[in-house]
N, C-alpha and C. Protein backbone atom coordinates (compact mmCIF):
# COMPACT_ATOMS: atom_id res chain seq x y z
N UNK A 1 41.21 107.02 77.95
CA UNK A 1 40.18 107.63 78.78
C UNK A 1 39.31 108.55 77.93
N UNK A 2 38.39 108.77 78.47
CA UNK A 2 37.12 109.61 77.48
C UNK A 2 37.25 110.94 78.24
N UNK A 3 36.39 111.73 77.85
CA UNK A 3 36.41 113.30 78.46
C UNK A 3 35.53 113.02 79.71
N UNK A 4 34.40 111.98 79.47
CA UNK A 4 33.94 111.88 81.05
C UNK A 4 34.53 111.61 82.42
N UNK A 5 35.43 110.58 81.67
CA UNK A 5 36.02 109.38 83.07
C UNK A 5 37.55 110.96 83.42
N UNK A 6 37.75 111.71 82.46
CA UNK A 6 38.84 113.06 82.70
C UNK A 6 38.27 113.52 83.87
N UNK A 7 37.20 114.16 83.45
CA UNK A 7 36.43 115.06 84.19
C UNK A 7 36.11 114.06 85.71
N UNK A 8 35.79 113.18 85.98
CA UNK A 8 35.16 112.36 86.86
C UNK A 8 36.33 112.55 87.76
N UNK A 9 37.53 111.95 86.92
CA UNK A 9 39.07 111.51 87.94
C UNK A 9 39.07 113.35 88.58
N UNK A 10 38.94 113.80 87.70
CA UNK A 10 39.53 115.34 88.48
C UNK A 10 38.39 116.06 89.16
N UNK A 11 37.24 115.60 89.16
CA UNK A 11 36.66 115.66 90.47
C UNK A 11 36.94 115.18 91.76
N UNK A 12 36.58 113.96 91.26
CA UNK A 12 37.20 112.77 92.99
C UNK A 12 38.84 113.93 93.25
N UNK A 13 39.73 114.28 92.56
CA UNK A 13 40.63 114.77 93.14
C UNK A 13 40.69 115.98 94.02
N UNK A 14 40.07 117.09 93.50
CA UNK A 14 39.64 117.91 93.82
C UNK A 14 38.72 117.74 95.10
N UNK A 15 37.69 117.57 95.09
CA UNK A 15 37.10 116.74 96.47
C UNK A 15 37.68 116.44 97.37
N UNK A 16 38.83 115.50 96.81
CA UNK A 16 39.65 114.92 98.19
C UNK A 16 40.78 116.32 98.57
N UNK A 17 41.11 117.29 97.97
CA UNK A 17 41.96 118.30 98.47
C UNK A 17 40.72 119.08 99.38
N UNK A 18 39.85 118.85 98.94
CA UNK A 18 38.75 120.56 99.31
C UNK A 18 38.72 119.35 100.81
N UNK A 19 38.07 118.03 100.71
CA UNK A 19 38.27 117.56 102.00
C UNK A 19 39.37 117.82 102.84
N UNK A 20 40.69 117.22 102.14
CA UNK A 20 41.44 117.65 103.17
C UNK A 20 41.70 118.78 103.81
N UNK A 21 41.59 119.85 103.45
CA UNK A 21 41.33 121.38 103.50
C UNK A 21 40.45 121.84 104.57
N UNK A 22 39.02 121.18 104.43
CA UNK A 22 38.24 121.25 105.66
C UNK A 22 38.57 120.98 106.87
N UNK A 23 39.23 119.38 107.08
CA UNK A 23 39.79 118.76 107.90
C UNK A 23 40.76 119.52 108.84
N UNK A 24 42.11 119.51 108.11
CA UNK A 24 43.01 120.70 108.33
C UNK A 24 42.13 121.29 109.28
N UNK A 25 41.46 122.43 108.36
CA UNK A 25 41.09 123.56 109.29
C UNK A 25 40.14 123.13 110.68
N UNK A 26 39.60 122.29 110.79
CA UNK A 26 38.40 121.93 111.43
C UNK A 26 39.53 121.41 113.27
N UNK A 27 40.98 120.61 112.55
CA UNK A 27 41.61 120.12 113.47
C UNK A 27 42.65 121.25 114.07
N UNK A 28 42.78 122.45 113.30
CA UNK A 28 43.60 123.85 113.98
C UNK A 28 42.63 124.53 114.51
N UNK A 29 41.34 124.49 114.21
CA UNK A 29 40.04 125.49 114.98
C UNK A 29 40.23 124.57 116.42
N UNK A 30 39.93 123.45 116.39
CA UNK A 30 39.78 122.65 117.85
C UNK A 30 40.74 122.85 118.58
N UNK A 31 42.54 123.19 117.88
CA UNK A 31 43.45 122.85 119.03
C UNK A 31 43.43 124.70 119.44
N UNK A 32 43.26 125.29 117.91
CA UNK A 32 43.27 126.56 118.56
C UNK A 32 42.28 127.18 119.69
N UNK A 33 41.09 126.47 119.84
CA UNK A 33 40.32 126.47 121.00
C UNK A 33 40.32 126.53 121.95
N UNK A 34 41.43 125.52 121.74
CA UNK A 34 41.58 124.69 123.42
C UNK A 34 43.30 125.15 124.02
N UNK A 35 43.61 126.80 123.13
CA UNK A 35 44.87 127.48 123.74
C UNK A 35 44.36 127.93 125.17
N UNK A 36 45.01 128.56 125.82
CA UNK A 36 45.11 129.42 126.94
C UNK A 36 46.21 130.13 126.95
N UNK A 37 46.10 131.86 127.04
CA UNK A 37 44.37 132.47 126.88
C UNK A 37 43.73 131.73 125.83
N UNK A 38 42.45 131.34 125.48
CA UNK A 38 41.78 130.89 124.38
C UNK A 38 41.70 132.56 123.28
N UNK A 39 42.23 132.14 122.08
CA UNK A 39 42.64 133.24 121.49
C UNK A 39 41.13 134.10 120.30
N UNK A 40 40.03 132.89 120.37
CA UNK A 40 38.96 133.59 119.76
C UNK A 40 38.25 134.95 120.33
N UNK A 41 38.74 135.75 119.72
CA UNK A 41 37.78 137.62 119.93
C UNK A 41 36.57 137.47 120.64
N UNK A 42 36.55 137.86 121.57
CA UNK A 42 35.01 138.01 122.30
C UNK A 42 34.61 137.00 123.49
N UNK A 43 35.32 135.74 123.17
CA UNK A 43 34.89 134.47 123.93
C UNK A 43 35.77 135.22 125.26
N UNK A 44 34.43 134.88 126.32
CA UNK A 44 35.18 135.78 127.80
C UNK A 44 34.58 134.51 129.11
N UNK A 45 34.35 133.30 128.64
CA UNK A 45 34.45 132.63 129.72
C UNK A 45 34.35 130.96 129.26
N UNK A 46 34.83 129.89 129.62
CA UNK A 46 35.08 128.84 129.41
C UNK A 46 34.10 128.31 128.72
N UNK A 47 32.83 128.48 129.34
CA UNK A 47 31.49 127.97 128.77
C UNK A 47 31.79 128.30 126.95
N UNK A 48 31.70 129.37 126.74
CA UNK A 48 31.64 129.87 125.21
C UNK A 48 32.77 129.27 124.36
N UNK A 49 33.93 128.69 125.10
CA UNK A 49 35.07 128.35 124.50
C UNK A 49 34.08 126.69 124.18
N UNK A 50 33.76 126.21 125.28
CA UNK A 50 33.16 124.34 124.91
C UNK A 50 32.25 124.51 123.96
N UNK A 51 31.60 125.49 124.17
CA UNK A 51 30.09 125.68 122.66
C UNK A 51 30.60 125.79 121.53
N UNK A 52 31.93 126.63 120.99
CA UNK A 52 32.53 126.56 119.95
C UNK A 52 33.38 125.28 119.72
N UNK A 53 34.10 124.56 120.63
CA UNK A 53 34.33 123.00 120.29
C UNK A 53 33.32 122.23 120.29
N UNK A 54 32.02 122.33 120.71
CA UNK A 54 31.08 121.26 120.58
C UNK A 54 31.16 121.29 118.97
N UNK A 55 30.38 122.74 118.92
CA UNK A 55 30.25 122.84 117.27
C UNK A 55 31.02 121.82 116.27
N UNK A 56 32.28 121.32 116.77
CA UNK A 56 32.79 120.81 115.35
C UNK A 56 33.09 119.25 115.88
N UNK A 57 32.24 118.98 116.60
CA UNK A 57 31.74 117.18 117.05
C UNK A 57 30.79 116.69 116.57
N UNK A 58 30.39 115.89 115.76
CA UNK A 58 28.94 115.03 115.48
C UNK A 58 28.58 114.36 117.02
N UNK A 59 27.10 114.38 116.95
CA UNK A 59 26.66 113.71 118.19
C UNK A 59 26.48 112.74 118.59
N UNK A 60 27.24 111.65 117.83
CA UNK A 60 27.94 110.22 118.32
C UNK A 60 29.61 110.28 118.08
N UNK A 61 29.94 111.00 118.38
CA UNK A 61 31.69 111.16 118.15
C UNK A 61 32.46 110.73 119.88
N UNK A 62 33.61 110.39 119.83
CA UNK A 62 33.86 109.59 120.75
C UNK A 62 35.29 111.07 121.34
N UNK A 63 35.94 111.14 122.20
CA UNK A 63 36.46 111.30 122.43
C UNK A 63 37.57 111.16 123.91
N UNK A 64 38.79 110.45 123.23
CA UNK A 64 39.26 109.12 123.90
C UNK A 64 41.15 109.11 124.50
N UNK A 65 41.54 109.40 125.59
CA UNK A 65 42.68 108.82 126.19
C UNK A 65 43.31 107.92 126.02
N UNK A 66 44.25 107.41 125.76
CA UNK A 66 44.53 105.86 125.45
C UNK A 66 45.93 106.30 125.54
N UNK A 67 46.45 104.53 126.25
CA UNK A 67 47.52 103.88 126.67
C UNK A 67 47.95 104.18 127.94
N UNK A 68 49.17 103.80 127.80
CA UNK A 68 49.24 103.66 129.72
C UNK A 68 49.37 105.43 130.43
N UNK A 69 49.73 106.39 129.52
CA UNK A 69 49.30 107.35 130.61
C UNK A 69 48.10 107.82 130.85
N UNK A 70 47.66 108.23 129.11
CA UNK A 70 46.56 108.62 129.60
C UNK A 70 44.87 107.59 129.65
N UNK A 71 45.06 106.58 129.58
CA UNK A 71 43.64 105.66 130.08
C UNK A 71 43.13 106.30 131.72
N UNK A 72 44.46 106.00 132.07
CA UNK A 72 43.88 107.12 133.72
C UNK A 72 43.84 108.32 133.95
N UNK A 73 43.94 109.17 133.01
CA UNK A 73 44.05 110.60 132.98
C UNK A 73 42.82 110.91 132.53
N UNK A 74 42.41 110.56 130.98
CA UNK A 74 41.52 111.25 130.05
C UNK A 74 39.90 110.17 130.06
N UNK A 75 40.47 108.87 129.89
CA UNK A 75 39.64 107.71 129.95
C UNK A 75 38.72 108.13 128.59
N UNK A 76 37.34 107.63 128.50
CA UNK A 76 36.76 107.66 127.35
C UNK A 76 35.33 108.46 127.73
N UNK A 77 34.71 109.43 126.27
CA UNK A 77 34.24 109.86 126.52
C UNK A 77 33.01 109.80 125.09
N UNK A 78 31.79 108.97 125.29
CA UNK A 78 31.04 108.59 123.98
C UNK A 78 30.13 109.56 124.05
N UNK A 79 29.58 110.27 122.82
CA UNK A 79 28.61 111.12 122.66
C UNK A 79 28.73 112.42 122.68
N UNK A 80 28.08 113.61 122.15
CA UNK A 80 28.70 114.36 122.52
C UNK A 80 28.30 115.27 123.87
N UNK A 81 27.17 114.95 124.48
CA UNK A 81 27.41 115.39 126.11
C UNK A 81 27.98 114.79 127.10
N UNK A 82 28.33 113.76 126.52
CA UNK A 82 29.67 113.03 127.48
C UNK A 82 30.71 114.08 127.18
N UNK A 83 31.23 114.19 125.78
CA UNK A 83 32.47 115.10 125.50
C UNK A 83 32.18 116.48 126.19
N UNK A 84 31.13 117.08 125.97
CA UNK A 84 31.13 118.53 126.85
C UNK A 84 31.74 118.07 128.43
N UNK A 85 30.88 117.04 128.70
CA UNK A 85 31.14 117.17 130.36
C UNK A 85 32.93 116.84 130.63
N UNK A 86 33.30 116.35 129.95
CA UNK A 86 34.70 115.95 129.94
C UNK A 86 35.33 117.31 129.98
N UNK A 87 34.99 118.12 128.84
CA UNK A 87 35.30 119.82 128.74
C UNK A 87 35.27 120.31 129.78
N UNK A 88 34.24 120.47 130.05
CA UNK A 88 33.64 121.14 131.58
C UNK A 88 34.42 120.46 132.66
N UNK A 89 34.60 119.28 133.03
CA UNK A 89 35.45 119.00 133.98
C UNK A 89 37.10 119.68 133.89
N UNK A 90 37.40 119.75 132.44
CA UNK A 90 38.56 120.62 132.82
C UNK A 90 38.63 122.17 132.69
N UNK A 91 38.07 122.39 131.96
CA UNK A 91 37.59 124.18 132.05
C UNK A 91 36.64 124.80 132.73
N UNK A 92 35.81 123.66 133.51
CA UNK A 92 34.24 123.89 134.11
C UNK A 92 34.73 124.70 135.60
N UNK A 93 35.58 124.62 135.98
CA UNK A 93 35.93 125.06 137.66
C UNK A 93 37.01 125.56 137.61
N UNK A 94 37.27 126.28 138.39
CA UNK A 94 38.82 127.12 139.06
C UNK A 94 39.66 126.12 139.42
N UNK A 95 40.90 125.82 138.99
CA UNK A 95 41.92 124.81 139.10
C UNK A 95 43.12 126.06 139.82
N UNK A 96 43.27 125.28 140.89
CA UNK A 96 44.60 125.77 141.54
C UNK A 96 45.95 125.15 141.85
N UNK A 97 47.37 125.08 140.93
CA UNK A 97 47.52 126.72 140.22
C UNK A 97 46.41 126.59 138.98
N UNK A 98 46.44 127.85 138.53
CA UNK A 98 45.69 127.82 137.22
C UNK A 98 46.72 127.86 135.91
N UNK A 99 46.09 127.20 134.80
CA UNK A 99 46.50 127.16 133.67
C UNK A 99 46.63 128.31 133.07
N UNK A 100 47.40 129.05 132.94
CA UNK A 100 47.68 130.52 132.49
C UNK A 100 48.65 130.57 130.68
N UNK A 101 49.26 129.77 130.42
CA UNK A 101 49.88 129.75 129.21
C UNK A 101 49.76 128.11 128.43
N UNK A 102 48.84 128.45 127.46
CA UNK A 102 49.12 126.63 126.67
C UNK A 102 48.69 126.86 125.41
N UNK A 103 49.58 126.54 124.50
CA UNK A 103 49.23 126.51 123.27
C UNK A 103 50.18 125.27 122.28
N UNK A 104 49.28 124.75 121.75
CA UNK A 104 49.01 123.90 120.50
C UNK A 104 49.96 123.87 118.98
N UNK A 105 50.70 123.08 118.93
CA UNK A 105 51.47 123.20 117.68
C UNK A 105 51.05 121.67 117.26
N UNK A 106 50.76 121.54 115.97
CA UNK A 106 50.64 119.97 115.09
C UNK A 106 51.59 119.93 114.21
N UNK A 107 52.27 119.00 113.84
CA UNK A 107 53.12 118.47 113.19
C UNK A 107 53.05 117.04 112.39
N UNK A 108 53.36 117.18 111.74
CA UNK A 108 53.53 115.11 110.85
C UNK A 108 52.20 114.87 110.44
N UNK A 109 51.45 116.11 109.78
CA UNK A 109 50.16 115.37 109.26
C UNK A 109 49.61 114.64 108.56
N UNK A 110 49.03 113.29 108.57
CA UNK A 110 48.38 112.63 107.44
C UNK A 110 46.94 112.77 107.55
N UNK A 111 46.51 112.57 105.76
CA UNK A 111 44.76 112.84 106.25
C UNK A 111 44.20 112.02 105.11
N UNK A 112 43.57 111.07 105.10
CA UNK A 112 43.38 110.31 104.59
C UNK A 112 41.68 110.20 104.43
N UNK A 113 41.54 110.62 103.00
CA UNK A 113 40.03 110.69 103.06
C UNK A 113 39.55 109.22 102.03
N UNK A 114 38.27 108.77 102.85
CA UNK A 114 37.95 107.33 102.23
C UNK A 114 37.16 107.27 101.08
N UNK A 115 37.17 106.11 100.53
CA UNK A 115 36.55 106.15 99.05
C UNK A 115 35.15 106.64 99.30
N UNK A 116 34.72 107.07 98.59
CA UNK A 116 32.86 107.82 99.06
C UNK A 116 32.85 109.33 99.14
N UNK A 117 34.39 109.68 99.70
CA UNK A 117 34.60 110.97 100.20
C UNK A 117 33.61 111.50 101.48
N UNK A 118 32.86 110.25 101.83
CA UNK A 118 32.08 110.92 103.13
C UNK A 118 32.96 111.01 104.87
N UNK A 119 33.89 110.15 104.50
CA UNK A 119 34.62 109.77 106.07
C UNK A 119 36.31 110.04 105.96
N UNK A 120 36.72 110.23 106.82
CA UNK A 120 38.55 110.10 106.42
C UNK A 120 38.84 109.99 108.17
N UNK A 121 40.14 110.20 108.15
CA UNK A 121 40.83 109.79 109.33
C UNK A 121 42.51 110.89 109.27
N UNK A 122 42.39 110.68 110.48
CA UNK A 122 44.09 111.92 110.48
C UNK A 122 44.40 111.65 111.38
N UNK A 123 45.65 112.02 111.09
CA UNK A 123 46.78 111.43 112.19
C UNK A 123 47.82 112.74 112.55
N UNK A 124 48.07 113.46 114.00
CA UNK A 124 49.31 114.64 113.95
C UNK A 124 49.89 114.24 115.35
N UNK A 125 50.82 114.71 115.47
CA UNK A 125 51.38 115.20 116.67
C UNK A 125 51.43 116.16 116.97
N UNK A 126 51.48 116.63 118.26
CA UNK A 126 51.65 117.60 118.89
C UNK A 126 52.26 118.22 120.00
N UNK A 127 52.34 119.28 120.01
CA UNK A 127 53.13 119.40 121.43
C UNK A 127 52.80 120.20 121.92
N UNK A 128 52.56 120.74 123.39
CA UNK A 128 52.26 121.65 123.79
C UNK A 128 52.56 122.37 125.10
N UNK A 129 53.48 123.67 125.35
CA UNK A 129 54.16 124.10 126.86
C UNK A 129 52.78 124.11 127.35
N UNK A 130 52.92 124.02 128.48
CA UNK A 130 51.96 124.37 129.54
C UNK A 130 52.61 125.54 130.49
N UNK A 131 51.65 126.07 131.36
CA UNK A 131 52.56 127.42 132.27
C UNK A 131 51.14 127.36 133.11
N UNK A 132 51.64 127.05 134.63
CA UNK A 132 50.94 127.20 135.89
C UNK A 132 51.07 128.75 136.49
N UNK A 133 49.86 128.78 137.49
CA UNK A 133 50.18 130.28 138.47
C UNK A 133 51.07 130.21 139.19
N UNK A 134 51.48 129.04 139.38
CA UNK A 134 52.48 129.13 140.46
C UNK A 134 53.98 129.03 139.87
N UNK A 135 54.60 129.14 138.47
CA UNK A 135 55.34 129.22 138.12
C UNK A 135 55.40 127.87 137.56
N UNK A 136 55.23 126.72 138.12
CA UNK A 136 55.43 125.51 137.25
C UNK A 136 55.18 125.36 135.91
N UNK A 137 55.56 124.61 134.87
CA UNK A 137 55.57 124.64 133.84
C UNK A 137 56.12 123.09 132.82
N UNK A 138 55.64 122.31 132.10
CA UNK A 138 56.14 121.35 131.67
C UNK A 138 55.46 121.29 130.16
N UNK A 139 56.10 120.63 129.36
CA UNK A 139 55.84 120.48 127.89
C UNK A 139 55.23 119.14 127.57
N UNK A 140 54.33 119.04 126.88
CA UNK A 140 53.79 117.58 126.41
C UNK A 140 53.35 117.75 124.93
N UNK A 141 53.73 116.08 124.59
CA UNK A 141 53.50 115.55 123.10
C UNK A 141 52.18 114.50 122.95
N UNK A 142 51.54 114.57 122.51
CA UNK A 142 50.58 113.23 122.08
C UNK A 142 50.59 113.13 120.46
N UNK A 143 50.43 111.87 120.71
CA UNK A 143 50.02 111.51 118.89
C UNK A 143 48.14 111.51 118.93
N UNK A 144 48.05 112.11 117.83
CA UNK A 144 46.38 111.94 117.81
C UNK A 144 45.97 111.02 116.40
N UNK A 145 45.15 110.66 116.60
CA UNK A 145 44.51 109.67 115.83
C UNK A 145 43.28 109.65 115.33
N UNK A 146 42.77 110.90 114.73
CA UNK A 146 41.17 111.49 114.76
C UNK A 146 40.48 110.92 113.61
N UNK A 147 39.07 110.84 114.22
CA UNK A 147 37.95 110.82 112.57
C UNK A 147 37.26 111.38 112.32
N UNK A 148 36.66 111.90 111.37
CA UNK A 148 36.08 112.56 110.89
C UNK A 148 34.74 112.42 109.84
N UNK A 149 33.72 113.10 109.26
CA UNK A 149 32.90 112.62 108.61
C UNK A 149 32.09 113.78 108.04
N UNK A 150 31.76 113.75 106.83
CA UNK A 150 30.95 115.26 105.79
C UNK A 150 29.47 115.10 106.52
N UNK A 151 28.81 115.56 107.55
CA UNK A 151 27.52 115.65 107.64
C UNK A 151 27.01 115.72 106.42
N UNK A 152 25.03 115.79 106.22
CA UNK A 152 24.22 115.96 104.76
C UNK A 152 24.20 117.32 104.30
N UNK A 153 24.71 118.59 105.54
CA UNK A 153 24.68 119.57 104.82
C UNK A 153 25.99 120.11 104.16
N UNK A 154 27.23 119.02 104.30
CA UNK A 154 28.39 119.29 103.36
C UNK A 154 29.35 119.42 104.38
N UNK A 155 29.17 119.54 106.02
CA UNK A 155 30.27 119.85 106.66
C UNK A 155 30.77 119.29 107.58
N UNK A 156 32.31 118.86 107.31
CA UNK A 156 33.06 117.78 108.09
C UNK A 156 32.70 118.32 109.53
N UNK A 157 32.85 116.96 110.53
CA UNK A 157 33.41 117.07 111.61
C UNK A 157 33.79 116.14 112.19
N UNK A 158 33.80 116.47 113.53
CA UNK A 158 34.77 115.45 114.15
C UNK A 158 34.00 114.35 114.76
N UNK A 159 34.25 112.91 114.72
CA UNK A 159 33.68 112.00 114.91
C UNK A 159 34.42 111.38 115.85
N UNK A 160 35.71 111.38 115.88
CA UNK A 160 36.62 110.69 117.20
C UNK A 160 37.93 111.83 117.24
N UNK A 161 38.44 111.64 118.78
CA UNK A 161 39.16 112.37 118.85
C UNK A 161 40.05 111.30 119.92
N UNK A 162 41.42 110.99 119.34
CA UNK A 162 42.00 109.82 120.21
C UNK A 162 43.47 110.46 120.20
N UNK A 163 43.65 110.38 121.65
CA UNK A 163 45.18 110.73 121.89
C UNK A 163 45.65 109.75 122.75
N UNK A 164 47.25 109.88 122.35
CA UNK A 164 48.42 109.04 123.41
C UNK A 164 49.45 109.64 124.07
N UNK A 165 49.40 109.76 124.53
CA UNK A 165 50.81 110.73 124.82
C UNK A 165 52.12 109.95 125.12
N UNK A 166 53.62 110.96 123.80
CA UNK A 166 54.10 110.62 123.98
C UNK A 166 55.65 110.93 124.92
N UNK A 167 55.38 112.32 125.25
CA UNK A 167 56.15 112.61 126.91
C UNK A 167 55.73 113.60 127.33
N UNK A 168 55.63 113.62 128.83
CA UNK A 168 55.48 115.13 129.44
C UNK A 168 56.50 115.00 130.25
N UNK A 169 57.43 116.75 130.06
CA UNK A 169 58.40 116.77 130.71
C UNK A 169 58.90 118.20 131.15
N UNK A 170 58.95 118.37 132.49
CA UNK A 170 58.60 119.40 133.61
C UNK A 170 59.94 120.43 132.41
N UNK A 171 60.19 121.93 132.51
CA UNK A 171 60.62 122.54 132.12
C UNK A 171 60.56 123.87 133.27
N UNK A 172 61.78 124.39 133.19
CA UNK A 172 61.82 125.33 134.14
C UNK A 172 61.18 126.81 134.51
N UNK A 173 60.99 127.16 135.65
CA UNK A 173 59.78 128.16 136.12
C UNK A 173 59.62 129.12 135.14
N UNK A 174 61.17 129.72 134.68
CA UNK A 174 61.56 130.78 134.16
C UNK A 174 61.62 130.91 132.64
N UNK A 175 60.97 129.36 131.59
CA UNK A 175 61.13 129.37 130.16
C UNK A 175 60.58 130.23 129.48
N UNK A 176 59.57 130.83 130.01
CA UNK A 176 59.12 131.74 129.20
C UNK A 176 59.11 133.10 129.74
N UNK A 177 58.45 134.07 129.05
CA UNK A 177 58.43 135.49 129.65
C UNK A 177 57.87 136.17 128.56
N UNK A 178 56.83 137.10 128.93
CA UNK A 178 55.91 138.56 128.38
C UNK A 178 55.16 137.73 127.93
N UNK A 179 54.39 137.14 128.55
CA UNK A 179 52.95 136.28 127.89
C UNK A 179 51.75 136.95 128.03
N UNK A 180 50.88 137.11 127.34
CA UNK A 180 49.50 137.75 127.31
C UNK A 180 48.68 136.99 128.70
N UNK A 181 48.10 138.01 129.24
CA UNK A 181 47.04 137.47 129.93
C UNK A 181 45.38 137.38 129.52
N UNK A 182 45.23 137.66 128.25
CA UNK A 182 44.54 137.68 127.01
C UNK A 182 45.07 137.78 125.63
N UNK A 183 44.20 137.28 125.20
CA UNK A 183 44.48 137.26 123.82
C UNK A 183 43.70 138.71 122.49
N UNK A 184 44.28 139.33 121.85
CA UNK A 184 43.55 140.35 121.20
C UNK A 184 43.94 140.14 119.85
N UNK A 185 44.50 138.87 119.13
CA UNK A 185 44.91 139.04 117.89
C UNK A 185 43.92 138.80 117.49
N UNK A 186 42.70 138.47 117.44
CA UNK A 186 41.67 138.44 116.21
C UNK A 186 40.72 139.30 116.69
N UNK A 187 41.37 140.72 117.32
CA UNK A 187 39.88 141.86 117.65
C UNK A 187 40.36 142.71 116.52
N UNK A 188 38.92 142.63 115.88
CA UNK A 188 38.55 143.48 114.79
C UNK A 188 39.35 145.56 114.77
């Protein structure tokens, strides 16, 4: 090898970490978003929570339900004011009981960025308790299946967002206890 084709290989490498890196973060900003309480400083009503997930959608990005539970749950959602309204249908109105505790853990990540370094794809699981007003409470897993892509000004986002789920399963009234009814870990 010459000092160019050195230098070249340990670019493309580098690239593909700084990609994956973006990614990463781009796919813990979204789930951390979409906690309850939603844990970003300042955000004080649902609306402001979807404007900060729009942010990290390109405006042909798909976001999609799939298999037998959720095709009838989530169904498909092309574009990204289709995806807001999908948002808005679940954060857009007062749901009774209300969603009072949910937060986001990923696990088993792959991230696979494509030759070009403009596009990649990732794959996690997840799981996540849920906690109703009325005491109910159940845990769910999906596998996600996301894509992604470097816009021209350098910054990934999300181009598909595809889940399956693989159980939800009721857990008792009493699993948890001393939960925030806000969130204050990122006030200055």
């Amino acid at each position: 090898m010459t000092h160019e084709t050195d230098i070249a290989a340990l670019t493309r490498r580098i690239e593909i970490l700084e990609a994956e890196a973006d990614i990463r973060r781009i796919q813990a900003r979204y789930m951390f978003l979409c906690d309850t309480p939603v844990p970003e400083y300042g955000v004080t009503d649902d609306k402001e929570r979807i404007d900060l997930i729009m942010q990290l959608y390109t405006e042909d990005a798909v976001w999609e339900g799939v298999g037998e539970y959720y095709d009838n749950q989530f169904g498909k959602a092309d574009g990204a004011e289709a995806i807001r309204k999908h948002f808005e249908g679940f954060w857009g109105q007062k749901q009774d009981p209300a969603l009072i505790l949910n937060c986001h853990y990923l696990t088993s990540e792959q991230i696979h960025v494509h030759e070009g370094g403009k596009t990649a794809d990732g794959q996690w699981v997840h799981m996540q308790p849920w906690l109703f007003s009325d005491g109910k409470a159940l845990l769910r897993s999906s596998r996600l299946n996301n894509a992604f892509r470097k816009e021209p000004d350098g910054v990934w986002k999300i181009t598909r967002t595809r889940t399956e789920n693989v159980f939800v399963a009721p857990l008792p009234a009493t699993w948890a206890s001393d939960y925030p009814s806000k969130s204050v870990l990122l006030k200055p």
